[in-house]
PDB file of N, CA and C in Angstrom:
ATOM      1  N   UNK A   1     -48.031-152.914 -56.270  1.00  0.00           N
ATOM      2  CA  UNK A   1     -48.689-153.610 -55.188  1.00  0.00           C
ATOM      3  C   UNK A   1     -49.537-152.665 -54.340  1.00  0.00           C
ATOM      4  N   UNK A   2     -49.162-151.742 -54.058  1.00  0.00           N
ATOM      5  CA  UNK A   2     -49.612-150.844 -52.986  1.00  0.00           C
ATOM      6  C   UNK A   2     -50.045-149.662 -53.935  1.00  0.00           C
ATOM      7  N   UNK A   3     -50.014-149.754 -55.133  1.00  0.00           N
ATOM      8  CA  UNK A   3     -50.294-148.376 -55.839  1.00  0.00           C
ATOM      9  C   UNK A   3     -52.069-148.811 -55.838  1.00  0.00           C
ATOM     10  N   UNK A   4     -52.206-149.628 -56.224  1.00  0.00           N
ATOM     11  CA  UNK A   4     -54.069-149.702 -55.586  1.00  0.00           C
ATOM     12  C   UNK A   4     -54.423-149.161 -54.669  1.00  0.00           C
ATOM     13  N   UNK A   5     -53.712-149.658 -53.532  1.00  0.00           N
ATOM     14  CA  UNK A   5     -54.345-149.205 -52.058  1.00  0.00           C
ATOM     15  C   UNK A   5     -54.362-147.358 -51.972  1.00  0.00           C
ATOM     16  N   UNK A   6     -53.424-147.119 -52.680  1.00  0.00           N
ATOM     17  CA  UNK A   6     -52.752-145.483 -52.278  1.00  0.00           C
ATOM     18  C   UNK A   6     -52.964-144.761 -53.407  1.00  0.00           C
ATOM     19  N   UNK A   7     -53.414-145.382 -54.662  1.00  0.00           N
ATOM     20  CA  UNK A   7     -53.513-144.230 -55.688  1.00  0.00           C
ATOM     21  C   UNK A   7     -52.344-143.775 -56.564  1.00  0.00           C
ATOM     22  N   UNK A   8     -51.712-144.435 -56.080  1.00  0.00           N
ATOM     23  CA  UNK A   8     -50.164-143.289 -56.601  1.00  0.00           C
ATOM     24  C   UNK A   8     -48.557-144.226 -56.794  1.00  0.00           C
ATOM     25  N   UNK A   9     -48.429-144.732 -57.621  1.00  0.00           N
ATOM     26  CA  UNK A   9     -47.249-145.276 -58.201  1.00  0.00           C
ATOM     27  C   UNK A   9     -45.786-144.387 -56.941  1.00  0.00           C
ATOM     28  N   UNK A  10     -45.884-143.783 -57.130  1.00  0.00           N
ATOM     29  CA  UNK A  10     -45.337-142.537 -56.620  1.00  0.00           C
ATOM     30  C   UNK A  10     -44.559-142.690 -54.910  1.00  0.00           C
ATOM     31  N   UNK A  11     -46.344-142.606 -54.304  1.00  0.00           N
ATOM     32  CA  UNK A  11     -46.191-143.064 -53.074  1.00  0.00           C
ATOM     33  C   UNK A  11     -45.809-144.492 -52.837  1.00  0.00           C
ATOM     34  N   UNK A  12     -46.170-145.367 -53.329  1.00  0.00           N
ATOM     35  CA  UNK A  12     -45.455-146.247 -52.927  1.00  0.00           C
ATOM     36  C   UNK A  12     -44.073-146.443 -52.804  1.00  0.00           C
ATOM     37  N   UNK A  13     -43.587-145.896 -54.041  1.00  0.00           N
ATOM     38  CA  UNK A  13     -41.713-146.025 -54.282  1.00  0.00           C
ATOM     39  C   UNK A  13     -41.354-145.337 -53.020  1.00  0.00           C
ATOM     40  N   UNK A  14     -42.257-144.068 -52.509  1.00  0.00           N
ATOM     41  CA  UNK A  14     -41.561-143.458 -51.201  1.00  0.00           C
ATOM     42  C   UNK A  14     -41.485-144.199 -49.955  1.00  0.00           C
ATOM     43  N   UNK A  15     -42.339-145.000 -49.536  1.00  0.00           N
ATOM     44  CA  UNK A  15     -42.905-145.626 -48.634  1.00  0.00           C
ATOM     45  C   UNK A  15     -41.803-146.887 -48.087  1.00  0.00           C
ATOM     46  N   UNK A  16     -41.549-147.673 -49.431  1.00  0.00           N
ATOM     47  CA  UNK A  16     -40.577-148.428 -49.969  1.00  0.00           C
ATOM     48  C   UNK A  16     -39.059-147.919 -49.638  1.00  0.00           C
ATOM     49  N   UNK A  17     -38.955-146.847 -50.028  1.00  0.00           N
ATOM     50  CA  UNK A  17     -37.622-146.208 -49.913  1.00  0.00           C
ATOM     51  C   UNK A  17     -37.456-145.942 -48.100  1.00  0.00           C
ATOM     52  N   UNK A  18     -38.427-144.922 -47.562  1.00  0.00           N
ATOM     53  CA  UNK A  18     -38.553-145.071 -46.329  1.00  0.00           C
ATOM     54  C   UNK A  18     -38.333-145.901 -45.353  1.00  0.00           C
ATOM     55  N   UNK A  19     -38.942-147.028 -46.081  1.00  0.00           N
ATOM     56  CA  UNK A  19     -39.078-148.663 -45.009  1.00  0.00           C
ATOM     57  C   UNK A  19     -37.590-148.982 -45.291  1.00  0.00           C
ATOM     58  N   UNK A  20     -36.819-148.761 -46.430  1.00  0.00           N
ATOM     59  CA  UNK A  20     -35.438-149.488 -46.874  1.00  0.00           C
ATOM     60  C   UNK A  20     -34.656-148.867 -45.689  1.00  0.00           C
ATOM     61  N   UNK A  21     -34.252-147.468 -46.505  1.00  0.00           N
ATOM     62  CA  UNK A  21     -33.639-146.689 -46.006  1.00  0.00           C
ATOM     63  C   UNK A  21     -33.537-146.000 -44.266  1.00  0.00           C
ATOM     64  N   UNK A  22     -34.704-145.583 -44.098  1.00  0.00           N
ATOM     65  CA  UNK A  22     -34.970-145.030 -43.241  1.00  0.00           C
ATOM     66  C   UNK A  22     -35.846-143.481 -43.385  1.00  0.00           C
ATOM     67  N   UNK A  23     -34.607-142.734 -44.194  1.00  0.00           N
ATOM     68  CA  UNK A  23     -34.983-141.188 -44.211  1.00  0.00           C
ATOM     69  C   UNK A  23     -34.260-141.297 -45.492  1.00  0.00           C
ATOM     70  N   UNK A  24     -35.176-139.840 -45.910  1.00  0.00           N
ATOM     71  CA  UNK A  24     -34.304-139.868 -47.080  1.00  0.00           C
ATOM     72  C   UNK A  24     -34.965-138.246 -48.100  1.00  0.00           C
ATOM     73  N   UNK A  25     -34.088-137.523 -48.679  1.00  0.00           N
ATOM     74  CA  UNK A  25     -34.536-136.072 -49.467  1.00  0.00           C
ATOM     75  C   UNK A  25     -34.953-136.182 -50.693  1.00  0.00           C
ATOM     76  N   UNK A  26     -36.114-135.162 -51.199  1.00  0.00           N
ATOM     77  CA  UNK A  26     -36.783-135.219 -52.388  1.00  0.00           C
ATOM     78  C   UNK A  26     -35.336-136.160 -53.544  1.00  0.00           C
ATOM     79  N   UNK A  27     -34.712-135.447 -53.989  1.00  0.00           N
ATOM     80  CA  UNK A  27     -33.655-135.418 -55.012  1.00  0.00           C
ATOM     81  C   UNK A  27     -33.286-136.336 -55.120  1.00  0.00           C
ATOM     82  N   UNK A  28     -32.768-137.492 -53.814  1.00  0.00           N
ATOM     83  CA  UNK A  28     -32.483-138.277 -53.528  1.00  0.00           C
ATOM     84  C   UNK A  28     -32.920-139.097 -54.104  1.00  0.00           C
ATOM     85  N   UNK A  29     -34.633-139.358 -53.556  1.00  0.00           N
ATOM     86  CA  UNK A  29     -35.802-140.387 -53.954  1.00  0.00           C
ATOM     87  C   UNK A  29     -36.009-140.197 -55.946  1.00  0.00           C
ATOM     88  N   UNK A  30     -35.864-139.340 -55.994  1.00  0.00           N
ATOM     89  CA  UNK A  30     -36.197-138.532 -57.402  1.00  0.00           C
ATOM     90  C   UNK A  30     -34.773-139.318 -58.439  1.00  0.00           C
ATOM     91  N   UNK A  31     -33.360-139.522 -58.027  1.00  0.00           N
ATOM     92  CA  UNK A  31     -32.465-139.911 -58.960  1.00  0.00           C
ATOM     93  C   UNK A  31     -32.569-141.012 -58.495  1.00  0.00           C
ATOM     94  N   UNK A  32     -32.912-141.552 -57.915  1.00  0.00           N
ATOM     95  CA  UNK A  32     -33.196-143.199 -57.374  1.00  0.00           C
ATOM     96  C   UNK A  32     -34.244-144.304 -58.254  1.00  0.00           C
ATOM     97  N   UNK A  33     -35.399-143.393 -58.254  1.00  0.00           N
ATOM     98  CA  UNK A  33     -36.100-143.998 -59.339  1.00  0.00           C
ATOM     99  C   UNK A  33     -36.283-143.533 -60.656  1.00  0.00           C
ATOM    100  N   UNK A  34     -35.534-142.448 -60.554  1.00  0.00           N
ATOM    101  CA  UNK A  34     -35.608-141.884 -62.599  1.00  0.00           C
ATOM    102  C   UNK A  34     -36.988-140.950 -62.669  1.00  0.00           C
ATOM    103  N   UNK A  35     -37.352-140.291 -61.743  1.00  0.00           N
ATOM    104  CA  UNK A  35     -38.583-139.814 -61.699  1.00  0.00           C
ATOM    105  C   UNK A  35     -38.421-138.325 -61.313  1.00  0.00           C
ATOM    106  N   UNK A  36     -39.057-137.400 -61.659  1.00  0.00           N
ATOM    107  CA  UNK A  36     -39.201-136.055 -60.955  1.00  0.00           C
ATOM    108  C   UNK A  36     -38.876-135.809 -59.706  1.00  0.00           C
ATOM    109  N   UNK A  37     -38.352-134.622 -59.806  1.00  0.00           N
ATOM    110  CA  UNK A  37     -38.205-134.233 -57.938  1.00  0.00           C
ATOM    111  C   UNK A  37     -39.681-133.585 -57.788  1.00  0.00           C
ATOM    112  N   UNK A  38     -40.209-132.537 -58.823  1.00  0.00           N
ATOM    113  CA  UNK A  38     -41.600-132.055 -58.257  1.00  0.00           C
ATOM    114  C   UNK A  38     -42.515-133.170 -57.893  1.00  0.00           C
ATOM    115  N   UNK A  39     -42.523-134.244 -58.877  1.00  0.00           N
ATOM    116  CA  UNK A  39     -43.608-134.737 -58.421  1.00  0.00           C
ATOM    117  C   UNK A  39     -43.052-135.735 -57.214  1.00  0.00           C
ATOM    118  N   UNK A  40     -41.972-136.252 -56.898  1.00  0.00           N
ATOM    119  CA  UNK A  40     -41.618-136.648 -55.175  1.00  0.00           C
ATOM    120  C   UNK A  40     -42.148-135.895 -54.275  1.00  0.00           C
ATOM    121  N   UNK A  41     -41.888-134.040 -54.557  1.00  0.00           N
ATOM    122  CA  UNK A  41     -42.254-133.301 -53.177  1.00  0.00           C
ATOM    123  C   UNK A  41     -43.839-133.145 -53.214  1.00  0.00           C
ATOM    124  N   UNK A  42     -44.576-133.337 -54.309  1.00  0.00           N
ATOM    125  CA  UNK A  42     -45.789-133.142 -54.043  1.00  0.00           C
ATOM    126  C   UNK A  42     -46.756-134.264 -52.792  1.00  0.00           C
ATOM    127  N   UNK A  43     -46.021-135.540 -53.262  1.00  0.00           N
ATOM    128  CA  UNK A  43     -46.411-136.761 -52.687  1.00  0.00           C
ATOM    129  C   UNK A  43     -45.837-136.726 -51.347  1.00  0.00           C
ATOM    130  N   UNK A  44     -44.499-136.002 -51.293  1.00  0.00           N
ATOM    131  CA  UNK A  44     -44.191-136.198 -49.533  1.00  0.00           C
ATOM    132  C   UNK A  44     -44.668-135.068 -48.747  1.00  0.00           C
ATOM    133  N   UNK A  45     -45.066-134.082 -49.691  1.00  0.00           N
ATOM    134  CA  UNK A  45     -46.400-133.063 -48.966  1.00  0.00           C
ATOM    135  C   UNK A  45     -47.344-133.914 -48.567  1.00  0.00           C
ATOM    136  N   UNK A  46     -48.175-134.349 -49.596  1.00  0.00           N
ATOM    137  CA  UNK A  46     -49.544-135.291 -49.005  1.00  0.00           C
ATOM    138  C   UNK A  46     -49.053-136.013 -48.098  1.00  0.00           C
ATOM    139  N   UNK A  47     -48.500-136.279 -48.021  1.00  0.00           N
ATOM    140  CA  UNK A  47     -47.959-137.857 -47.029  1.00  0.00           C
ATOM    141  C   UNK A  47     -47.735-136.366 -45.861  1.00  0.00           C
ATOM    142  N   UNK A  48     -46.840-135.500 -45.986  1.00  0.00           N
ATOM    143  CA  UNK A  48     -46.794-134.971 -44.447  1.00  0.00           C
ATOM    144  C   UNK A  48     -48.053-134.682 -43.762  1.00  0.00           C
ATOM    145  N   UNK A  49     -48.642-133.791 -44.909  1.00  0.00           N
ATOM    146  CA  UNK A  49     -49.866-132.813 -44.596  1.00  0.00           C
ATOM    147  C   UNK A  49     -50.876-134.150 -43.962  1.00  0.00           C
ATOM    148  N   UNK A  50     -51.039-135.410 -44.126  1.00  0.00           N
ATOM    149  CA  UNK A  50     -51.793-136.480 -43.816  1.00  0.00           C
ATOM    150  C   UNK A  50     -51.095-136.964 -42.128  1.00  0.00           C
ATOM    151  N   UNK A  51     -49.866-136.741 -42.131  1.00  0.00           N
ATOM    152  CA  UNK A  51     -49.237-137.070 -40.729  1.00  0.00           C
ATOM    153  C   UNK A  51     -48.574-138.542 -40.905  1.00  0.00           C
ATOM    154  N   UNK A  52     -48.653-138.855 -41.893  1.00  0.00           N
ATOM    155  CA  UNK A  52     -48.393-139.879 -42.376  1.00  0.00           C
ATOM    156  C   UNK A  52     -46.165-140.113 -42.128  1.00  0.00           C
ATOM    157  N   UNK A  53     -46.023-138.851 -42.923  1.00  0.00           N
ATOM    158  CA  UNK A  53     -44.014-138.577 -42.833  1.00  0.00           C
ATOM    159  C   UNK A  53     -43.870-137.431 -42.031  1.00  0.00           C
ATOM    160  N   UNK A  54     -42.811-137.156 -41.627  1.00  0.00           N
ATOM    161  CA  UNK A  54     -42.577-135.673 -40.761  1.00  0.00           C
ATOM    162  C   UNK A  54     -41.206-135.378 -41.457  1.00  0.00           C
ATOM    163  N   UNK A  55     -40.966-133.916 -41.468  1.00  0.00           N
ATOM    164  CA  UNK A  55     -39.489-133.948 -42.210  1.00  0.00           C
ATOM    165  C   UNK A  55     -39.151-132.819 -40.851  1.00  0.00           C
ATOM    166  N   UNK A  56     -37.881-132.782 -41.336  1.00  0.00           N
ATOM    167  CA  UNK A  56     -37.148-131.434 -40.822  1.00  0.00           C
ATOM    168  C   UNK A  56     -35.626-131.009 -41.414  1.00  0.00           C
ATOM    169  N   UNK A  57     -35.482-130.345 -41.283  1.00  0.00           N
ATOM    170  CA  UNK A  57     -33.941-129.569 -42.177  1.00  0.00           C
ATOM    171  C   UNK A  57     -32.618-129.808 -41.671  1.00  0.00           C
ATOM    172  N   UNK A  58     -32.074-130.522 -42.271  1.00  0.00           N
ATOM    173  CA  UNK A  58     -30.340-130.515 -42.017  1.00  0.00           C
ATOM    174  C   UNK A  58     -29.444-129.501 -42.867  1.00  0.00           C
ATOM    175  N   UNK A  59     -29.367-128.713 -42.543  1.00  0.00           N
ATOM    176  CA  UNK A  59     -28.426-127.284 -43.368  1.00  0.00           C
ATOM    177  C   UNK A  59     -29.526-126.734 -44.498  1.00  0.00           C
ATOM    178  N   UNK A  60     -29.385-127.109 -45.530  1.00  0.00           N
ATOM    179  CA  UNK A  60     -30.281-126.452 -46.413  1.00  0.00           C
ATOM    180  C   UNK A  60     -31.318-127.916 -47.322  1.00  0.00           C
ATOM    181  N   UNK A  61     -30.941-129.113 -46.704  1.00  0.00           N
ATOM    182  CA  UNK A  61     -32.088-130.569 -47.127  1.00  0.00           C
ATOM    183  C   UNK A  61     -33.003-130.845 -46.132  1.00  0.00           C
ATOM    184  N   UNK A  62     -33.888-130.730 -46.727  1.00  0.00           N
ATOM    185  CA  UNK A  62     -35.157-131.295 -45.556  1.00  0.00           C
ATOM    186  C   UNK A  62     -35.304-132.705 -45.700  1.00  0.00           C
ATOM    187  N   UNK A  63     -34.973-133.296 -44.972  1.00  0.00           N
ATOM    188  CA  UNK A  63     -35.005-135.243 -44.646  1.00  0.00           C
ATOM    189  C   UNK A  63     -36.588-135.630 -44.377  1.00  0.00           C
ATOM    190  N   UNK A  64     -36.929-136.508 -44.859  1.00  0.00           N
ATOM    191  CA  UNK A  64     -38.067-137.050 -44.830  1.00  0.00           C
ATOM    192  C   UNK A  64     -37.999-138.622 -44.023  1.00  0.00           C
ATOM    193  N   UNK A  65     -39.038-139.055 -42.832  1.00  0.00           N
ATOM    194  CA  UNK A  65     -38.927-139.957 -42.320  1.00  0.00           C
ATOM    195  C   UNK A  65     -40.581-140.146 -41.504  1.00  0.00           C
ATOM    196  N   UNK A  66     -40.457-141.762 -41.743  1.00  0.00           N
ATOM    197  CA  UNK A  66     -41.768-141.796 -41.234  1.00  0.00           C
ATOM    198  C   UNK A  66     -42.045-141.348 -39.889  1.00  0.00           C
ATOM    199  N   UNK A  67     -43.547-140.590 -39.588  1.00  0.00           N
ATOM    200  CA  UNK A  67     -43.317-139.839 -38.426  1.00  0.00           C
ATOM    201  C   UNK A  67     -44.082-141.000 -37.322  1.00  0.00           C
ATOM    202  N   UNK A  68     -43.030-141.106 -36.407  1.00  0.00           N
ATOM    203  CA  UNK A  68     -43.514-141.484 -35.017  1.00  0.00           C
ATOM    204  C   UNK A  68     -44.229-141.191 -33.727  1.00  0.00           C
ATOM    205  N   UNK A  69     -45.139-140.539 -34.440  1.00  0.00           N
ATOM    206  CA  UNK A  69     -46.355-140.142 -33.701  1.00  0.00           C
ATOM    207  C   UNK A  69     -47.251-140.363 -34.615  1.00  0.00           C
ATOM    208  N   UNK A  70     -47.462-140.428 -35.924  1.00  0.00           N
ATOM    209  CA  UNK A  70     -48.550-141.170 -36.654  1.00  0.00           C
ATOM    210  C   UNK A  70     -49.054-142.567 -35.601  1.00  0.00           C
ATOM    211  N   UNK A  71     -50.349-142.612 -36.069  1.00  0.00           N
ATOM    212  CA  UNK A  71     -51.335-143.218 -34.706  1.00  0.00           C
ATOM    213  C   UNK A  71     -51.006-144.774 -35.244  1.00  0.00           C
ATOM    214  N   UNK A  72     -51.284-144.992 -36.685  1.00  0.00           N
ATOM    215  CA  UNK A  72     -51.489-146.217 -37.294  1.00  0.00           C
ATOM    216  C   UNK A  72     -49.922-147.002 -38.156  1.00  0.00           C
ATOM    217  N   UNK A  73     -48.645-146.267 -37.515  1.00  0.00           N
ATOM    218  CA  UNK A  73     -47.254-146.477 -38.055  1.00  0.00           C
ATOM    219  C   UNK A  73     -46.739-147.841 -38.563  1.00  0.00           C
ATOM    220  N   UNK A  74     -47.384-148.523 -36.873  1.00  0.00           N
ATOM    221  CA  UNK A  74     -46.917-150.114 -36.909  1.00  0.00           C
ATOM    222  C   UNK A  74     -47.775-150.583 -37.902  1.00  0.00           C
ATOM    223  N   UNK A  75     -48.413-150.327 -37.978  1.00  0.00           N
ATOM    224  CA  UNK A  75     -49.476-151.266 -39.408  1.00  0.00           C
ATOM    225  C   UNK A  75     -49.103-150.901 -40.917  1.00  0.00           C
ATOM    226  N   UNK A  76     -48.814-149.501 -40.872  1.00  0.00           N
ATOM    227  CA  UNK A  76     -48.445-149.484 -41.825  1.00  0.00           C
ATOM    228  C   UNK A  76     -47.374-150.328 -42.369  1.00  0.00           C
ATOM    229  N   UNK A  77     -45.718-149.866 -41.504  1.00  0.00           N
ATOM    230  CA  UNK A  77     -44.812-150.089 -41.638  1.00  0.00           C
ATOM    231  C   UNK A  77     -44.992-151.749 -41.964  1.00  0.00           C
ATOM    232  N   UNK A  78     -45.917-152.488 -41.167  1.00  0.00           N
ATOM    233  CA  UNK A  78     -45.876-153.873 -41.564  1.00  0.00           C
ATOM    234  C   UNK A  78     -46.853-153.916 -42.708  1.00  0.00           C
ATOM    235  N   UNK A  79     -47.262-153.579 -43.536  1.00  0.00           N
ATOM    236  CA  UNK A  79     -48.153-153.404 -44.575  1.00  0.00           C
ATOM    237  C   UNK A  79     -46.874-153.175 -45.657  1.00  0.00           C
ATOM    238  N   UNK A  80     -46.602-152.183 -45.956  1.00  0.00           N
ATOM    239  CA  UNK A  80     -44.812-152.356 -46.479  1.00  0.00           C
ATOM    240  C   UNK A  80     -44.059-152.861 -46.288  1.00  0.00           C
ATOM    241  N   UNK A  81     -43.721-153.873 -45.288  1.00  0.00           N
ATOM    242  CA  UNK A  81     -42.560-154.557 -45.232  1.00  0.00           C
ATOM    243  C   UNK A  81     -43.236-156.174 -46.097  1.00  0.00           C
ATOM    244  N   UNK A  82     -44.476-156.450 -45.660  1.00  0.00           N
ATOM    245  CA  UNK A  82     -45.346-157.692 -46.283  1.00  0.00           C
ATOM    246  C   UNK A  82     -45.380-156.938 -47.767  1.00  0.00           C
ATOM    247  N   UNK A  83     -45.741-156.232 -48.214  1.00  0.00           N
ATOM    248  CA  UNK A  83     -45.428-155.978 -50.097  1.00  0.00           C
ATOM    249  C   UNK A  83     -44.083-155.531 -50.577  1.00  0.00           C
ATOM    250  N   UNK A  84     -43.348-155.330 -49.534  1.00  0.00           N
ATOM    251  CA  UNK A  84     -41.390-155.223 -50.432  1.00  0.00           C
ATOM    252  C   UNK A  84     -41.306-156.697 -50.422  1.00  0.00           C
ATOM    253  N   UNK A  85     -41.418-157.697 -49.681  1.00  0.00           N
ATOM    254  CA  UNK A  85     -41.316-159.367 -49.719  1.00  0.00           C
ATOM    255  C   UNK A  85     -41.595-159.302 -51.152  1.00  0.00           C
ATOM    256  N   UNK A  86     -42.374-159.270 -51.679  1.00  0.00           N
ATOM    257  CA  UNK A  86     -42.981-159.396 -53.333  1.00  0.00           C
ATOM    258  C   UNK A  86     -42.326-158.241 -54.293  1.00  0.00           C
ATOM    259  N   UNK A  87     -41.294-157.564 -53.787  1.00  0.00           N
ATOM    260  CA  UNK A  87     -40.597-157.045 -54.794  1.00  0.00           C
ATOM    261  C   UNK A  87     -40.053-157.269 -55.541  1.00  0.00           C
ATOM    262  N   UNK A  88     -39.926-157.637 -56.885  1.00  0.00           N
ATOM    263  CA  UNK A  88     -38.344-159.032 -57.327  1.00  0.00           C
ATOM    264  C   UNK A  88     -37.499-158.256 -57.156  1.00  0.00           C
ATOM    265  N   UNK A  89     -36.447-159.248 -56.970  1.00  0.00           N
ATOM    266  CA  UNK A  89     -34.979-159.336 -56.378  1.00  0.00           C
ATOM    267  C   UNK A  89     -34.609-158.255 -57.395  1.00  0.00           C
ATOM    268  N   UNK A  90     -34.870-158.327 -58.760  1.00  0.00           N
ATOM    269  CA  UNK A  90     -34.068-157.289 -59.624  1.00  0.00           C
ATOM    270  C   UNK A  90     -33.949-155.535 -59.512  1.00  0.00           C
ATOM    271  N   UNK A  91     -35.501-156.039 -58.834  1.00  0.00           N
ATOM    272  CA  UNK A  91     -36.101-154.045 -58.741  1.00  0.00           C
ATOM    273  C   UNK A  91     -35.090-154.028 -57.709  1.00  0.00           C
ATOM    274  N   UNK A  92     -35.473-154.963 -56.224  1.00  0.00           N
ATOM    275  CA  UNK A  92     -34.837-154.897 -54.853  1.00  0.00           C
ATOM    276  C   UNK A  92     -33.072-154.039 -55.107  1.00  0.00           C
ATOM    277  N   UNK A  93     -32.312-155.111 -56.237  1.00  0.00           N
ATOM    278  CA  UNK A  93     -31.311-154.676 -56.332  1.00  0.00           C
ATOM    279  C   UNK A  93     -30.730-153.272 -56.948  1.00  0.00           C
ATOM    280  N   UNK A  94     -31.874-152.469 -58.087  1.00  0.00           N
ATOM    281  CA  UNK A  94     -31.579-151.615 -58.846  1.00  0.00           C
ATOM    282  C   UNK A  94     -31.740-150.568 -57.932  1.00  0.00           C
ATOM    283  N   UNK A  95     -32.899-150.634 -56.951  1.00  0.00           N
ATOM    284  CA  UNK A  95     -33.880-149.004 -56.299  1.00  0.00           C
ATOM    285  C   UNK A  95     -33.240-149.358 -54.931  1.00  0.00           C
ATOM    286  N   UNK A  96     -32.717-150.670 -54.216  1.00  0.00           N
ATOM    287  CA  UNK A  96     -32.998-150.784 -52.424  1.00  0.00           C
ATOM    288  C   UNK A  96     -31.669-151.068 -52.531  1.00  0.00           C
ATOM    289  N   UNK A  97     -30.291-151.094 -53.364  1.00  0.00           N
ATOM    290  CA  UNK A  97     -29.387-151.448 -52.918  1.00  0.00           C
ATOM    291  C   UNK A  97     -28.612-151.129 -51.383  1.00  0.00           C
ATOM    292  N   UNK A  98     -28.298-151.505 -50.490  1.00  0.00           N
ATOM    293  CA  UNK A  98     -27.279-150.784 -49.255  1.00  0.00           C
ATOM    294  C   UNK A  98     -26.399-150.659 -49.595  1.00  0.00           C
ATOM    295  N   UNK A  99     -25.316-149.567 -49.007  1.00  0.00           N
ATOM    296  CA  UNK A  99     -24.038-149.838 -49.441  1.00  0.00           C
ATOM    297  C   UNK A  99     -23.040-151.078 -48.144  1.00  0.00           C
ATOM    298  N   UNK A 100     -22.390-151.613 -49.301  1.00  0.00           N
ATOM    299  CA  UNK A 100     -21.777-152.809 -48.918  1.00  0.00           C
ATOM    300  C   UNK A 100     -20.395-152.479 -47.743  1.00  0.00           C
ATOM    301  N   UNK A 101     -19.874-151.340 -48.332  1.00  0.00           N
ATOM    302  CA  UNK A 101     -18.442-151.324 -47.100  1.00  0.00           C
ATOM    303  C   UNK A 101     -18.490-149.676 -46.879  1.00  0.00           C
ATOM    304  N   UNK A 102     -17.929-149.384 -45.690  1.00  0.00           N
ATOM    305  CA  UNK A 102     -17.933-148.023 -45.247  1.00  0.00           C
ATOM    306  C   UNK A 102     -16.986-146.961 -46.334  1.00  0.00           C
ATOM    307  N   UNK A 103     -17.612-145.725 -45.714  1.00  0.00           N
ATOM    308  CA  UNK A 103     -17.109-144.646 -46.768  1.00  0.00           C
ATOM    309  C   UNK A 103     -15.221-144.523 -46.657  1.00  0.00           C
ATOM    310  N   UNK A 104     -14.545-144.565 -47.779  1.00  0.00           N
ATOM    311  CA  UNK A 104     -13.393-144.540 -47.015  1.00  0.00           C
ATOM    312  C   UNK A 104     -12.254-143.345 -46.157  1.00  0.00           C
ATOM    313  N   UNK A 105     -11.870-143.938 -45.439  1.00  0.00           N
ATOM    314  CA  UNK A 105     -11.314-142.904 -43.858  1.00  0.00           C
ATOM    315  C   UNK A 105     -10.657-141.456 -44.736  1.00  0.00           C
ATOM    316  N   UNK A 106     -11.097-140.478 -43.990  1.00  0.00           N
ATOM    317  CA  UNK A 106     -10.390-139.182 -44.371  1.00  0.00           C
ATOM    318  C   UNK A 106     -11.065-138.440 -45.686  1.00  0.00           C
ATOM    319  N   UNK A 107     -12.066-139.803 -46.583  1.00  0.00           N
ATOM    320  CA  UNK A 107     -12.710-139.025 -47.544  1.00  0.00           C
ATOM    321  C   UNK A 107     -14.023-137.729 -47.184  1.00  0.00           C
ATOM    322  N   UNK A 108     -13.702-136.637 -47.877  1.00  0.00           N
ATOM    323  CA  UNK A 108     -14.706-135.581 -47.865  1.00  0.00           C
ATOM    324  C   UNK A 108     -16.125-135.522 -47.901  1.00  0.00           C
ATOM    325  N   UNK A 109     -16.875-135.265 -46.811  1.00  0.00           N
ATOM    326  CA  UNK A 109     -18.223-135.420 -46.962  1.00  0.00           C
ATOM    327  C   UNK A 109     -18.490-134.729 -48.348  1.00  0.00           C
TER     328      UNK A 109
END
């Protein structure tokens, strides 16, 4: 849907994941859709270097999240939320699942 607008199969799945999720690390996005981690970090370079995502480091993972100071966010963000509507339910369920019940008590990060 959005790979027209953006060029890049790629970026969209991030964008997507972003809007789902929230935040989220190369590796992460990368075993999520069955796809490279290089080519994830290349795309969430462009996307930073554009101002588009902002990351920053939690211990040794750099988290990726859309940045809130990008000028044009709200449009975007509603530009992705109007093309995940047209996601089928099947992709929705394989790539956007949430998890359903909390982690359980006392288990090890």
């Amino acid at each position: 849907m959005l790979e027209g607008l953006f060029g890049n199969i790629t970026i969209e799945k991030i964008l997507f994941f972003l809007y789902v999720y929230g935040e989220g690390y190369p590796l992460g996005m990368a075993r999520t859709f069955g796809v490279s981690v290089n080519g994830i970090q290349q795309q969430l370079k462009r996307l930073e270097n554009s101002g588009v995502v902002a990351s920053r480091l939690v211990g040794k993972v750099r988290l990726y999240t859309f940045n809130p100071e990008y000028p044009f966010l709200k449009k975007l963000k509603e530009l992705v939320a109007q093309a995940y509507e047209f996601v089928p339910e099947k992709e929705k369920d394989k790539y956007f699942r949430m998890r359903k019940r909390p982690r359980r008590a006392g288990k090890p990060l």
